[in-house]
N, C-alpha and C. Protein backbone atom coordinates (compact mmCIF):
# COMPACT_ATOMS: atom_id res chain seq x y z
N UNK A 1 13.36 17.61 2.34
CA UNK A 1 14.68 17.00 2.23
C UNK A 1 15.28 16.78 3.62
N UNK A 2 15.56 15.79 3.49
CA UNK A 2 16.49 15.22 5.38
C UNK A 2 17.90 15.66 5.06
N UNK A 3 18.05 16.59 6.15
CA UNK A 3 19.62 17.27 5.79
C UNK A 3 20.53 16.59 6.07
N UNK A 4 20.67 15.40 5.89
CA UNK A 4 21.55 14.86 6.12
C UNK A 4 22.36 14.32 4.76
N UNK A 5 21.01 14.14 3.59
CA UNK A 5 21.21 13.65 2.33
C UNK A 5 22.05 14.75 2.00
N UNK A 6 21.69 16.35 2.26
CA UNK A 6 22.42 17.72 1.26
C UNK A 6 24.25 17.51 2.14
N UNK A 7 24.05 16.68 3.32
CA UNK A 7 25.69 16.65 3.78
C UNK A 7 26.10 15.50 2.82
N UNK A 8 25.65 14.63 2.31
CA UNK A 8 25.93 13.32 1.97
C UNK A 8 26.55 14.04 0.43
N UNK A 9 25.34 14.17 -0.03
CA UNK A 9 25.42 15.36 -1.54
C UNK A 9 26.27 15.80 -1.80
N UNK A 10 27.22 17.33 -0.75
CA UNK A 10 28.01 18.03 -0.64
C UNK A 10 29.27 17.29 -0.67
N UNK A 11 29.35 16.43 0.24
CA UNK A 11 31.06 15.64 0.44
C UNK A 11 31.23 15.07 -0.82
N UNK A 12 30.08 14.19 -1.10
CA UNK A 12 30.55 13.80 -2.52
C UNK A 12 30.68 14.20 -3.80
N UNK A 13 30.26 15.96 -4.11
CA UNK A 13 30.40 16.66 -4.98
C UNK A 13 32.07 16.94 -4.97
N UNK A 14 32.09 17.41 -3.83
CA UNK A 14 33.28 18.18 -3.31
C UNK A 14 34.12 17.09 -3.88
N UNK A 15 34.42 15.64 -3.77
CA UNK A 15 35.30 14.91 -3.93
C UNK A 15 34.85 14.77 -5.36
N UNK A 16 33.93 15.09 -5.83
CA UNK A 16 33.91 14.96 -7.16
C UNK A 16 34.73 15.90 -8.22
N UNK A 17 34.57 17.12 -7.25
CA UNK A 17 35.18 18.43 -7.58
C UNK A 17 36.84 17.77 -8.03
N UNK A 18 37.93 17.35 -6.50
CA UNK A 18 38.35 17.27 -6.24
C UNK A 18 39.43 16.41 -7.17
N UNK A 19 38.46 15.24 -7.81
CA UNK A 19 38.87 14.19 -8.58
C UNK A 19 38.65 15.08 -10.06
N UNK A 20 37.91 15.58 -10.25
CA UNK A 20 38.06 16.18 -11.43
C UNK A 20 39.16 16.85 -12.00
N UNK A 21 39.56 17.55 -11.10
CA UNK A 21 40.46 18.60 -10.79
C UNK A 21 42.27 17.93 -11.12
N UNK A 22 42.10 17.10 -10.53
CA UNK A 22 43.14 15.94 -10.32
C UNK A 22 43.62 15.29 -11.49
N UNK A 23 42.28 14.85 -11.81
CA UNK A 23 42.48 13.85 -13.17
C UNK A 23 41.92 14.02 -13.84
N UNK A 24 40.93 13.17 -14.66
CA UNK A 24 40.18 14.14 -15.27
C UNK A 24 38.40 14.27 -15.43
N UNK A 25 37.69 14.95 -15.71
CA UNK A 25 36.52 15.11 -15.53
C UNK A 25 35.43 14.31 -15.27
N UNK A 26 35.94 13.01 -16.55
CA UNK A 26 34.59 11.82 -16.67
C UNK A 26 35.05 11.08 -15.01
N UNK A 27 36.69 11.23 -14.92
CA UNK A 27 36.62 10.40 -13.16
C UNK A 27 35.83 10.94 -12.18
N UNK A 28 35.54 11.89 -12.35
CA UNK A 28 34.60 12.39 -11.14
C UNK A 28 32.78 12.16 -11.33
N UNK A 29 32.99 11.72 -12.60
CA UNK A 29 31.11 11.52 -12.81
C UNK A 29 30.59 10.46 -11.95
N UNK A 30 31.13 9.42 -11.08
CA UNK A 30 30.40 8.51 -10.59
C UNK A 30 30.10 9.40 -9.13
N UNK A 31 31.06 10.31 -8.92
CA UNK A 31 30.96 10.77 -7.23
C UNK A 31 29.48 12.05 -7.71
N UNK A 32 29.61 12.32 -8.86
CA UNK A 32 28.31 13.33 -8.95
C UNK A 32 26.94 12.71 -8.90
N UNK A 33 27.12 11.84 -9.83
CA UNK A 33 26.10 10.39 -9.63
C UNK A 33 25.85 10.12 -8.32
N UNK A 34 26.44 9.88 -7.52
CA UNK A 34 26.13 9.30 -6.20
C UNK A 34 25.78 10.35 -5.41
N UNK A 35 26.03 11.94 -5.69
CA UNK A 35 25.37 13.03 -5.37
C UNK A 35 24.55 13.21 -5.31
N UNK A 36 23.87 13.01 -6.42
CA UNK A 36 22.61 13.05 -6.93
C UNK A 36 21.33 12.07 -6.59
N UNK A 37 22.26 10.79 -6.56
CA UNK A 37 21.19 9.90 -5.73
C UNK A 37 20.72 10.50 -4.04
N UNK A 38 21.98 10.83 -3.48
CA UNK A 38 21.38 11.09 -2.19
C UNK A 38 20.50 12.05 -2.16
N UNK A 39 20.36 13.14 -2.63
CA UNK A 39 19.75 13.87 -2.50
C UNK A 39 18.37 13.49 -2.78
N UNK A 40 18.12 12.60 -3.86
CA UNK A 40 17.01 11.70 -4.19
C UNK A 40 16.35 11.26 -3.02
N UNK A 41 17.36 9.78 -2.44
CA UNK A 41 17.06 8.96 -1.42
C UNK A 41 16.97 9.42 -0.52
N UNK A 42 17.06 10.93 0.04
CA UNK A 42 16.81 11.21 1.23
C UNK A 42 15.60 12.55 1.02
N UNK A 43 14.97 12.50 -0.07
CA UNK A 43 13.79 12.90 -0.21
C UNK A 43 12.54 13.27 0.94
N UNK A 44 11.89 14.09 1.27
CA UNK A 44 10.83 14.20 2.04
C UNK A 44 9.32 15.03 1.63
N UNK A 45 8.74 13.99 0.79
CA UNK A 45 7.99 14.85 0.07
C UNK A 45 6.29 15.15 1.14
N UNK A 46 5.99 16.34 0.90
CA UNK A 46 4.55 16.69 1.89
C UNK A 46 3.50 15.51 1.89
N UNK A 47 2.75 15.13 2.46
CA UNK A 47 1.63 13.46 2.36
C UNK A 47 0.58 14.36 3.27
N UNK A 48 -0.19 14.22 2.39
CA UNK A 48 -2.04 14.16 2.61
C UNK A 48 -2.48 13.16 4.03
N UNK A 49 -2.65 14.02 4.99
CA UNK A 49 -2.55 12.98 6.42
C UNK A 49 -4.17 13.02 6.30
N UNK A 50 -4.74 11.15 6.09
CA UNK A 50 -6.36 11.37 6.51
C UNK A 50 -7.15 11.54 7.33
N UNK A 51 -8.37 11.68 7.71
CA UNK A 51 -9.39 12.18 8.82
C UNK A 51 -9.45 10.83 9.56
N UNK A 52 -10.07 10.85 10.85
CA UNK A 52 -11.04 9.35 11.54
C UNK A 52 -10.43 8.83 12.17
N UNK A 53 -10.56 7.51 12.27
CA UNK A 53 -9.94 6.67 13.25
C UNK A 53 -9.41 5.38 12.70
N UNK A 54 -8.29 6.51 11.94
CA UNK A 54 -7.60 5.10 11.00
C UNK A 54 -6.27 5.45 11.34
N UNK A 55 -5.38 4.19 11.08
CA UNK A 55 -4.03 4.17 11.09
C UNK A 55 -3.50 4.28 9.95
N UNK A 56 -2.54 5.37 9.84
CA UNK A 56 -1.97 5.27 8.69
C UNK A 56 -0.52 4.82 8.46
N UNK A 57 0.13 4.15 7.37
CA UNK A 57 1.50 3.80 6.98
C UNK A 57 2.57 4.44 8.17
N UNK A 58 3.26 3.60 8.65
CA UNK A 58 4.52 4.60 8.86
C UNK A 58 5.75 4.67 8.09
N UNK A 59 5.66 3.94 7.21
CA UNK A 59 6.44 4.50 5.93
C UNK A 59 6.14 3.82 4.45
N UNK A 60 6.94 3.98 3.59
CA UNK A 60 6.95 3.82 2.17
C UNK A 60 7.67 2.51 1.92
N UNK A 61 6.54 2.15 1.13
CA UNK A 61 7.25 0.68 0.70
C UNK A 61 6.28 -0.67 0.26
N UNK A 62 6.65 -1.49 0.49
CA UNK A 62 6.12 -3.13 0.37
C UNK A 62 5.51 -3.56 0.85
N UNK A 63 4.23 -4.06 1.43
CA UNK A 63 4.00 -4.89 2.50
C UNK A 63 3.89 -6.35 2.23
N UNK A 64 5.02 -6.61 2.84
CA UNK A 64 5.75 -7.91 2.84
C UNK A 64 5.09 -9.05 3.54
N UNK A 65 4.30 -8.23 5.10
CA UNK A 65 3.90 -9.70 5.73
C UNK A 65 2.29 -9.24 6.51
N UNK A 66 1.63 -9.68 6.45
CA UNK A 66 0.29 -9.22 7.60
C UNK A 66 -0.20 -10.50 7.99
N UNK A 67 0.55 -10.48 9.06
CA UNK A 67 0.30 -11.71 10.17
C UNK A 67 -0.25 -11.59 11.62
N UNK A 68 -0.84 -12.40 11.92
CA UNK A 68 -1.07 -12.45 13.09
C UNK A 68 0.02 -12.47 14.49
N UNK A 69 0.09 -11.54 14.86
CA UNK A 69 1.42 -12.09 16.55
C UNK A 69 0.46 -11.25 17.62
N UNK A 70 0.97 -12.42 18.68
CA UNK A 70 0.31 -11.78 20.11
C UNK A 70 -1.73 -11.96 19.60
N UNK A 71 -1.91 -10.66 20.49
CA UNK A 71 -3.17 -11.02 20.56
C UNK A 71 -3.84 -10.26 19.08
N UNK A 72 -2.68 -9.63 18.38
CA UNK A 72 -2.92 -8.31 17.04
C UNK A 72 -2.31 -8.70 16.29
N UNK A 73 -2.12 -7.91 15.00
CA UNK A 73 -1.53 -8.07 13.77
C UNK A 73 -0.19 -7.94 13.35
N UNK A 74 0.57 -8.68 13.06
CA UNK A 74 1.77 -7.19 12.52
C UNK A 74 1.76 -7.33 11.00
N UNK A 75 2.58 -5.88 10.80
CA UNK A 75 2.41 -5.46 9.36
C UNK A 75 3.34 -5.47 9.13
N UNK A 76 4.54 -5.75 8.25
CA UNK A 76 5.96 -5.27 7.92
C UNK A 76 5.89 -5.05 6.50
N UNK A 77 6.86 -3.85 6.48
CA UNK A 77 7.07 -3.09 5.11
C UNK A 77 8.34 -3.16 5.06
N UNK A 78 8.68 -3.69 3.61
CA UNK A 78 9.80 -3.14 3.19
C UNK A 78 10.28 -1.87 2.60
N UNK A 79 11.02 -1.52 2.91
CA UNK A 79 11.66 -0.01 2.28
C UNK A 79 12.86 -0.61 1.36
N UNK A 80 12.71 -0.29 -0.11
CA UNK A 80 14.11 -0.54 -1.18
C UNK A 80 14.60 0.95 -1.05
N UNK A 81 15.78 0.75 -1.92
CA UNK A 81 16.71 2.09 -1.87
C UNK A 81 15.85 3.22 -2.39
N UNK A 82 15.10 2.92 -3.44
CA UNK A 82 14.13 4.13 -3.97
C UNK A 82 13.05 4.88 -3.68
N UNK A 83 12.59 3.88 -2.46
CA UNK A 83 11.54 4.04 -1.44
C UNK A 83 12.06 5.92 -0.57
N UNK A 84 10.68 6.75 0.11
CA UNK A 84 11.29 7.42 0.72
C UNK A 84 11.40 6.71 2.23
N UNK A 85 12.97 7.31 2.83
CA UNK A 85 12.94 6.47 4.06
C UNK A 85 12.52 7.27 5.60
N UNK A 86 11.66 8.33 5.49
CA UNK A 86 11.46 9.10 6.49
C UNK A 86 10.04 8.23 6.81
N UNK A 87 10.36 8.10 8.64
CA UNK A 87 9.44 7.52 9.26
C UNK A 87 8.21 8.36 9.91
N UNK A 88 7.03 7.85 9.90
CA UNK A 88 5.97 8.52 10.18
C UNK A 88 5.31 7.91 11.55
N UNK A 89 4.68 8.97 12.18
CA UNK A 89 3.63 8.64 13.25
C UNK A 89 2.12 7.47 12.66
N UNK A 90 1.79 6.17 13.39
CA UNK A 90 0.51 5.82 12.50
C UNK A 90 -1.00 6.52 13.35
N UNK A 91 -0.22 7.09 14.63
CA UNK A 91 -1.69 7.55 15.11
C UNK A 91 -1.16 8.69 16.20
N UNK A 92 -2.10 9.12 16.11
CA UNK A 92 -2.18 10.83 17.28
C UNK A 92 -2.02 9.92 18.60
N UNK A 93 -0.83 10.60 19.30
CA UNK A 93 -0.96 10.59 20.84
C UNK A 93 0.63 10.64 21.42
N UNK A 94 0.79 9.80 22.55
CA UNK A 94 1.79 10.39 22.99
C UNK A 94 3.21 8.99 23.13
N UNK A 95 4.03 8.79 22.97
CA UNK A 95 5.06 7.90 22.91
C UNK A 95 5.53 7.80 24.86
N UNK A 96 5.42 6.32 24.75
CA UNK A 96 5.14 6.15 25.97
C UNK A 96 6.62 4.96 26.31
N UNK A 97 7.74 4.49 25.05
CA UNK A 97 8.71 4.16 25.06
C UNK A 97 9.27 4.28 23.97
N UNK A 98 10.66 3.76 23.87
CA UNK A 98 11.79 3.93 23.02
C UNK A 98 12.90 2.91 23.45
N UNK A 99 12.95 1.95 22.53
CA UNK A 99 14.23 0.84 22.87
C UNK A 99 14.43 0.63 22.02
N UNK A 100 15.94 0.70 21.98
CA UNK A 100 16.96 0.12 21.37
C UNK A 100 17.20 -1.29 21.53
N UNK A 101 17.52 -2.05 19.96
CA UNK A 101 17.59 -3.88 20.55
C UNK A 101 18.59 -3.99 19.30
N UNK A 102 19.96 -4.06 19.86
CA UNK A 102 21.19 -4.56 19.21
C UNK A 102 20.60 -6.01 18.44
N UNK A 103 21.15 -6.30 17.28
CA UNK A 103 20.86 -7.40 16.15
C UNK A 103 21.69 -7.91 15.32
N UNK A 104 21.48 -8.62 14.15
CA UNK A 104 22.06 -8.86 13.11
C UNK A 104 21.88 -7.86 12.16
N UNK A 105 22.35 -8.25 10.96
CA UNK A 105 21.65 -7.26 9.76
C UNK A 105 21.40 -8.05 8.26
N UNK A 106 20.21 -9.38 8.65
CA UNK A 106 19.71 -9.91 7.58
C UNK A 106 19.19 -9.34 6.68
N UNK A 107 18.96 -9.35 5.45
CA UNK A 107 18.41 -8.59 4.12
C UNK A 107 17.09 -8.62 4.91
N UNK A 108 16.12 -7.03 4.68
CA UNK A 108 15.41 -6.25 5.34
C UNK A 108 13.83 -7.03 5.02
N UNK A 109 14.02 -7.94 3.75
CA UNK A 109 12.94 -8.23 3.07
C UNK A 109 12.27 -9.53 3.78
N UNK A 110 13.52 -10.23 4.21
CA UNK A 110 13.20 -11.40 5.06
C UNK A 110 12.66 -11.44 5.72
N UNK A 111 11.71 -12.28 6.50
CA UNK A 111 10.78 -12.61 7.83
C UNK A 111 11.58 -12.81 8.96
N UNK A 112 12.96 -13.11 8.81
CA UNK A 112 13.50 -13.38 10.23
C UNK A 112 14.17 -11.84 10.79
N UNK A 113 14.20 -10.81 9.43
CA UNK A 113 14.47 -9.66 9.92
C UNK A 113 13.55 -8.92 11.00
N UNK A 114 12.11 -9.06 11.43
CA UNK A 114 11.81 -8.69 12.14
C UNK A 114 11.92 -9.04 13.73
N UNK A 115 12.80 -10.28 13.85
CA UNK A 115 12.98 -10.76 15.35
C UNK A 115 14.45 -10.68 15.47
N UNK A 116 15.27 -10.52 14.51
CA UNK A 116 16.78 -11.03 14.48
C UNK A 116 17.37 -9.65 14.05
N UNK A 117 17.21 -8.46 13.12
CA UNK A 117 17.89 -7.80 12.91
C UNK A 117 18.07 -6.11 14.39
N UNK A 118 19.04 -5.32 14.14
CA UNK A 118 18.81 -4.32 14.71
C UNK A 118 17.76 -3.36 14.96
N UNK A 119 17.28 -2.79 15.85
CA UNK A 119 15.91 -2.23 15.61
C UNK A 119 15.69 -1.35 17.02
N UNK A 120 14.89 -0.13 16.46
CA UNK A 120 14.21 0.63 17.77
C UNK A 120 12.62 0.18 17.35
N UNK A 121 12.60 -0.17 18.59
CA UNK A 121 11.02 0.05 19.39
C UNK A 121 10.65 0.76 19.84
N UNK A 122 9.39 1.05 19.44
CA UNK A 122 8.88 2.75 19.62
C UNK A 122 6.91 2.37 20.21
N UNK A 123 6.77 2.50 21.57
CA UNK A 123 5.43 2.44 21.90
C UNK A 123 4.98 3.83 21.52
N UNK A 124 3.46 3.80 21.37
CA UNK A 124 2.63 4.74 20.80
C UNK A 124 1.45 5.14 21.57
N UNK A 125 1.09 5.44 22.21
CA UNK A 125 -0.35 5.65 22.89
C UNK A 125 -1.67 6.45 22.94
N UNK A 126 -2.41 6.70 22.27
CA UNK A 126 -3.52 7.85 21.59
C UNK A 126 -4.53 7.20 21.37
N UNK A 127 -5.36 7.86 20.88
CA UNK A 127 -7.05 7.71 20.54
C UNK A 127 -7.68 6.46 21.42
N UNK A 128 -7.51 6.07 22.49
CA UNK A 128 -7.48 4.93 23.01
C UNK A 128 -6.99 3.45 22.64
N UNK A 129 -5.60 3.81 21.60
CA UNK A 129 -5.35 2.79 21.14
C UNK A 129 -3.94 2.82 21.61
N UNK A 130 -3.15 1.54 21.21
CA UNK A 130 -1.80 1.33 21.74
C UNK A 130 -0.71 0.77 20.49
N UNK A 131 -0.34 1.34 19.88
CA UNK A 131 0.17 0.61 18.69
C UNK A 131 1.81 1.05 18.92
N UNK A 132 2.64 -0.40 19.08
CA UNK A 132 4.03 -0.63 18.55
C UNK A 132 4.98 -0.28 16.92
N UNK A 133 5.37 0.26 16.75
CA UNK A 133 5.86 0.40 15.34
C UNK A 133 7.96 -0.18 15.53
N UNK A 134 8.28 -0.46 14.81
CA UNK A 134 9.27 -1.05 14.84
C UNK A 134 10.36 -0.77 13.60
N UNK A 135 11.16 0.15 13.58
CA UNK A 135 12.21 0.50 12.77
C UNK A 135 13.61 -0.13 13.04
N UNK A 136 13.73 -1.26 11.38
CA UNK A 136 14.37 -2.32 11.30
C UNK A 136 15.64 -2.57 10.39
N UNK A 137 16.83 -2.19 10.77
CA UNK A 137 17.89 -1.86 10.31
C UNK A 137 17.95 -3.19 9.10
N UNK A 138 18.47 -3.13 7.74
CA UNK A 138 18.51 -4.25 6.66
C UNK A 138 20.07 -4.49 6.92
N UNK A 139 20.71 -5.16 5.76
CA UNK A 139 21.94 -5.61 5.43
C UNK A 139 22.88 -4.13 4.73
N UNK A 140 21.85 -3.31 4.10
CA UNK A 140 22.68 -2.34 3.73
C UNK A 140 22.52 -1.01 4.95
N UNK A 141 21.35 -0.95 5.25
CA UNK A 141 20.47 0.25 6.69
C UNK A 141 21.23 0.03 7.65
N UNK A 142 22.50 1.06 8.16
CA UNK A 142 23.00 0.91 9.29
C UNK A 142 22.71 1.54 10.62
N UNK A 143 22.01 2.78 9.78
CA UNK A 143 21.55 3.43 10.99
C UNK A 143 20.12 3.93 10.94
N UNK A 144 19.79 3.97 12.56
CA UNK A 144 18.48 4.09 12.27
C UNK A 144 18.03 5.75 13.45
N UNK A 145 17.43 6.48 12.81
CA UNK A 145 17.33 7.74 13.18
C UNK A 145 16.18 8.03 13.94
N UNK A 146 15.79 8.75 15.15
CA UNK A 146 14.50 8.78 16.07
C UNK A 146 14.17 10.53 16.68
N UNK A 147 13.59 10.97 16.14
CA UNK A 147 13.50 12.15 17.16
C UNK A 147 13.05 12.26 17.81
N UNK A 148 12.40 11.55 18.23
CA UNK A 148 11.55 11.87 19.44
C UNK A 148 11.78 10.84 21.11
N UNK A 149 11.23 11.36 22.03
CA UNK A 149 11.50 10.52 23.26
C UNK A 149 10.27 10.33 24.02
N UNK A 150 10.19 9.40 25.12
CA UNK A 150 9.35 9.14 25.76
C UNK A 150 8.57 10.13 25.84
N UNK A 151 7.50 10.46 26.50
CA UNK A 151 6.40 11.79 27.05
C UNK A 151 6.11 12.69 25.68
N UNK A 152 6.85 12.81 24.54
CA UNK A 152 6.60 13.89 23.49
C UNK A 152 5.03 13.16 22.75
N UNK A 153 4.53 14.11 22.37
CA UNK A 153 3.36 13.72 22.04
C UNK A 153 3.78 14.46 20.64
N UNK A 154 2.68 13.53 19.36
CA UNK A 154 2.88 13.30 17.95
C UNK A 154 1.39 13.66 17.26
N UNK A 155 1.40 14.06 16.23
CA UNK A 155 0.24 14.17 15.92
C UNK A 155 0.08 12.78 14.41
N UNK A 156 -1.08 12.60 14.38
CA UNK A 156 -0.93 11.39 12.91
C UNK A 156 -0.41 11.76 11.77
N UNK A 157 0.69 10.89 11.27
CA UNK A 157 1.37 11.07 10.39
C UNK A 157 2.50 11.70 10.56
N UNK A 158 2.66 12.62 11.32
CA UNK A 158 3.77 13.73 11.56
C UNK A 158 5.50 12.56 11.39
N UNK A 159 6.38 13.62 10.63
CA UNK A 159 7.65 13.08 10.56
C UNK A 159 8.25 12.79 12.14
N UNK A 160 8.38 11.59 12.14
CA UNK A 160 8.91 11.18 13.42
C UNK A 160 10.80 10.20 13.66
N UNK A 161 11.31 10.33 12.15
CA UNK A 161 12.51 9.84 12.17
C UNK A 161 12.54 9.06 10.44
N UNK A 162 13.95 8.44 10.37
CA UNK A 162 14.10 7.81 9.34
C UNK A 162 14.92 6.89 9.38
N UNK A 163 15.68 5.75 8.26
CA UNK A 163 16.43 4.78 8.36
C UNK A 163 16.76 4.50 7.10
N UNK A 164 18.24 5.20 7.52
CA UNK A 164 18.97 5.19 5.70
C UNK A 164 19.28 3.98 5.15
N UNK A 165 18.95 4.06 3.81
CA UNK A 165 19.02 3.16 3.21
C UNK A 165 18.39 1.93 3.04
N UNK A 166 18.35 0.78 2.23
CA UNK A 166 17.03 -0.31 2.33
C UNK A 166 17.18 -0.63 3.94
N UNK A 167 15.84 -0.36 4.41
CA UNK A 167 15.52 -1.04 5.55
C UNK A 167 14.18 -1.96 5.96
N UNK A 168 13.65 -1.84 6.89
CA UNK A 168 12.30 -2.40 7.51
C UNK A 168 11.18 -2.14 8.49
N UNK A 169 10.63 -1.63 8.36
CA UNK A 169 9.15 -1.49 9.33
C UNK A 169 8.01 -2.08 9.56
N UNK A 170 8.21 -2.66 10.90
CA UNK A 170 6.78 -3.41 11.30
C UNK A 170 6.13 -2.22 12.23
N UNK A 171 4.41 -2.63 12.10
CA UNK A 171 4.03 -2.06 12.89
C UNK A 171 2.70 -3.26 13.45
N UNK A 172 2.77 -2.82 14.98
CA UNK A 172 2.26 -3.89 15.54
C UNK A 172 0.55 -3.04 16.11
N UNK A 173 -0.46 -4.06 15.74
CA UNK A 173 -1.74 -3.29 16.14
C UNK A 173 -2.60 -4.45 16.80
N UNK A 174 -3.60 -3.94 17.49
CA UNK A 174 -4.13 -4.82 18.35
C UNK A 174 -5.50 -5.21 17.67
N UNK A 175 -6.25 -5.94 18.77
CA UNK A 175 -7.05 -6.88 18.03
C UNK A 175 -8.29 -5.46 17.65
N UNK A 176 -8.29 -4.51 18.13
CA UNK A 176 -9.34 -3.67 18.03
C UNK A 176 -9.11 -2.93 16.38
N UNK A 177 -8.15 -3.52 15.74
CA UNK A 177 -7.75 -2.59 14.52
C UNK A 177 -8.65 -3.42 13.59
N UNK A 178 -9.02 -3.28 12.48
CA UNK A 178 -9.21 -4.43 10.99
C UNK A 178 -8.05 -3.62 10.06
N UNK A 179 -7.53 -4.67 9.69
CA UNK A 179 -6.74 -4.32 8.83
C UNK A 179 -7.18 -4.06 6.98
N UNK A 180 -6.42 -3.11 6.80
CA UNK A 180 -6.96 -2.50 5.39
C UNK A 180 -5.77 -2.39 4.24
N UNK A 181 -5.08 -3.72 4.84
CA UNK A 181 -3.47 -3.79 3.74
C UNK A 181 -3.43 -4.99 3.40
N UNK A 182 -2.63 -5.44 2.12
CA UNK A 182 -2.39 -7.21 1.94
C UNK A 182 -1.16 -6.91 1.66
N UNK A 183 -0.52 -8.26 1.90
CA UNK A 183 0.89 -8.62 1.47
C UNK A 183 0.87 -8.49 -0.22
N UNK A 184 1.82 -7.54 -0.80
CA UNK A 184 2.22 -7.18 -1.85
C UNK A 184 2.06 -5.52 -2.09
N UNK A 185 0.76 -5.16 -1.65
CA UNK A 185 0.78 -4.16 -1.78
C UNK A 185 1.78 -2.32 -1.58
N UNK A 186 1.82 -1.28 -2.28
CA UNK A 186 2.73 -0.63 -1.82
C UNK A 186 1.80 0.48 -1.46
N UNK A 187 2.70 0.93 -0.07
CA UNK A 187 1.92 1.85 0.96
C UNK A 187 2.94 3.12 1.16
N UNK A 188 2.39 4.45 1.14
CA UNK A 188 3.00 5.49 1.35
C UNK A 188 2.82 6.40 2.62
N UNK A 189 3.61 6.44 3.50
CA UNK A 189 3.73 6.56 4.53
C UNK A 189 3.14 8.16 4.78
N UNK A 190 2.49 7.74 5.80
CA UNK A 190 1.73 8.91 6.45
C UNK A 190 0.33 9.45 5.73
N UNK A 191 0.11 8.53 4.27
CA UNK A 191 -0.97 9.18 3.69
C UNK A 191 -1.99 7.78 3.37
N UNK A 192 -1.32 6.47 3.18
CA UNK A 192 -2.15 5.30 3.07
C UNK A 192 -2.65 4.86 4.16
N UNK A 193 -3.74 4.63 4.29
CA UNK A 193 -4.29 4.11 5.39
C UNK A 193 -4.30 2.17 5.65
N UNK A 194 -3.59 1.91 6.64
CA UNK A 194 -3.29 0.13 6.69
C UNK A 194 -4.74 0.07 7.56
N UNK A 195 -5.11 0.94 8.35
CA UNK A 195 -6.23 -0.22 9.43
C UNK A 195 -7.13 0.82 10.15
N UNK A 196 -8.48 0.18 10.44
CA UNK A 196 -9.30 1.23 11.05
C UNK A 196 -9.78 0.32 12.20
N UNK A 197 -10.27 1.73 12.82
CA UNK A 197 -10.39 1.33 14.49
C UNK A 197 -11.91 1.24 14.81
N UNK A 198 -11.50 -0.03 15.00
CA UNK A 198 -13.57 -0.76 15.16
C UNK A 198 -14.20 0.16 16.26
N UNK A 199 -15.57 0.67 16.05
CA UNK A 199 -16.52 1.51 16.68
C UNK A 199 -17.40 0.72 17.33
């Protein structure tokens, strides 16, 4: 559980409390309701991290686009509200940047959300590979959460941040990857494998 959902949870019990108290009982059922979702939506359930020299998901969701950019692929996933939104490492090694890029906040599902909306950029550097991942604020996703900083080194899969509410994740891989995802498919972060690393 991301403790941030059990603060989210709490305030709105409390005002549920509060309204109950006040007026009367059934008025407070939507703030318990919405209690209850957070605690849901901010879910963090354990994921089966696989062996080799594969990349795995960095999060839960859709895959919306697998296109070609630059000289590699990108992948973008959508995350809906029901999706979990904790972000994952796709490969062992060490984070070699972190940028912030002020945006719009087009619906997360769209294709222009990956050049136009708010977003951290996050370089990756390990197994001799170099992979970009990209956490992409939506129309409802205002904020987007990072723990980690330059020089910290990650192991695959490991929880590496999240982004409340529907948002977006691309992740960018180079020509040395084959990709092992299609557009439609749904991928669970840190345990599906999108792409393996040619030998």
């Amino acid at each position: 559980m991301v403790i941030t959902g059990v603060y989210y949870a709490l305030a709105l019990a409390a005002g549920g409390l509060v309204v109950s108290y006040l007026t009367r009982p059934a008025f407070g059922l939507p703030l318990f309701v919405l209690a209850a979702f957070c605690l849901y939506f901010f879910r963090d359930p354990e994921r089966q991290i696989p062996d080799g020299p594969v990349a795995v998901s960095p999060a839960d969701g859709k895959v919306v686009a697998v296109k070609p950019e630059g000289a590699g692929t990108r992948i973008s996933i959508f995350l809906s509200v029901f999706d979990v939104h904790v972000n994952r490492a796709p490969i062992a090694g060490a984070i070699t940047d972190v940028s912030y890029r002020p945006g719009k906040f087009v619906v997360a599902s769209k294709e222009a959300a990956s050049s136009q909306n708010e977003q951290n950029v996050v370089t990756l550097e390990g197994e001799g590979a170099r992979v970009v991942f990209k956490q992409i604020a939506g129309i409802v996703a205002r904020r987007i959460v990072f723990h980690k900083k330059p020089g910290d080194r990650v192991a695959k899969g490991e929880r590496v941040g999240h982004i409340q509410f529907g948002s977006r994740l691309d992740l960018l891989l180079g020509p040395e990857w084959d990709i092992m995802v299609r557009e439609g498919q749904h991928v669970r972060g840190g345990s599906s494998i999108v792409a393996r690393r040619r030998t």
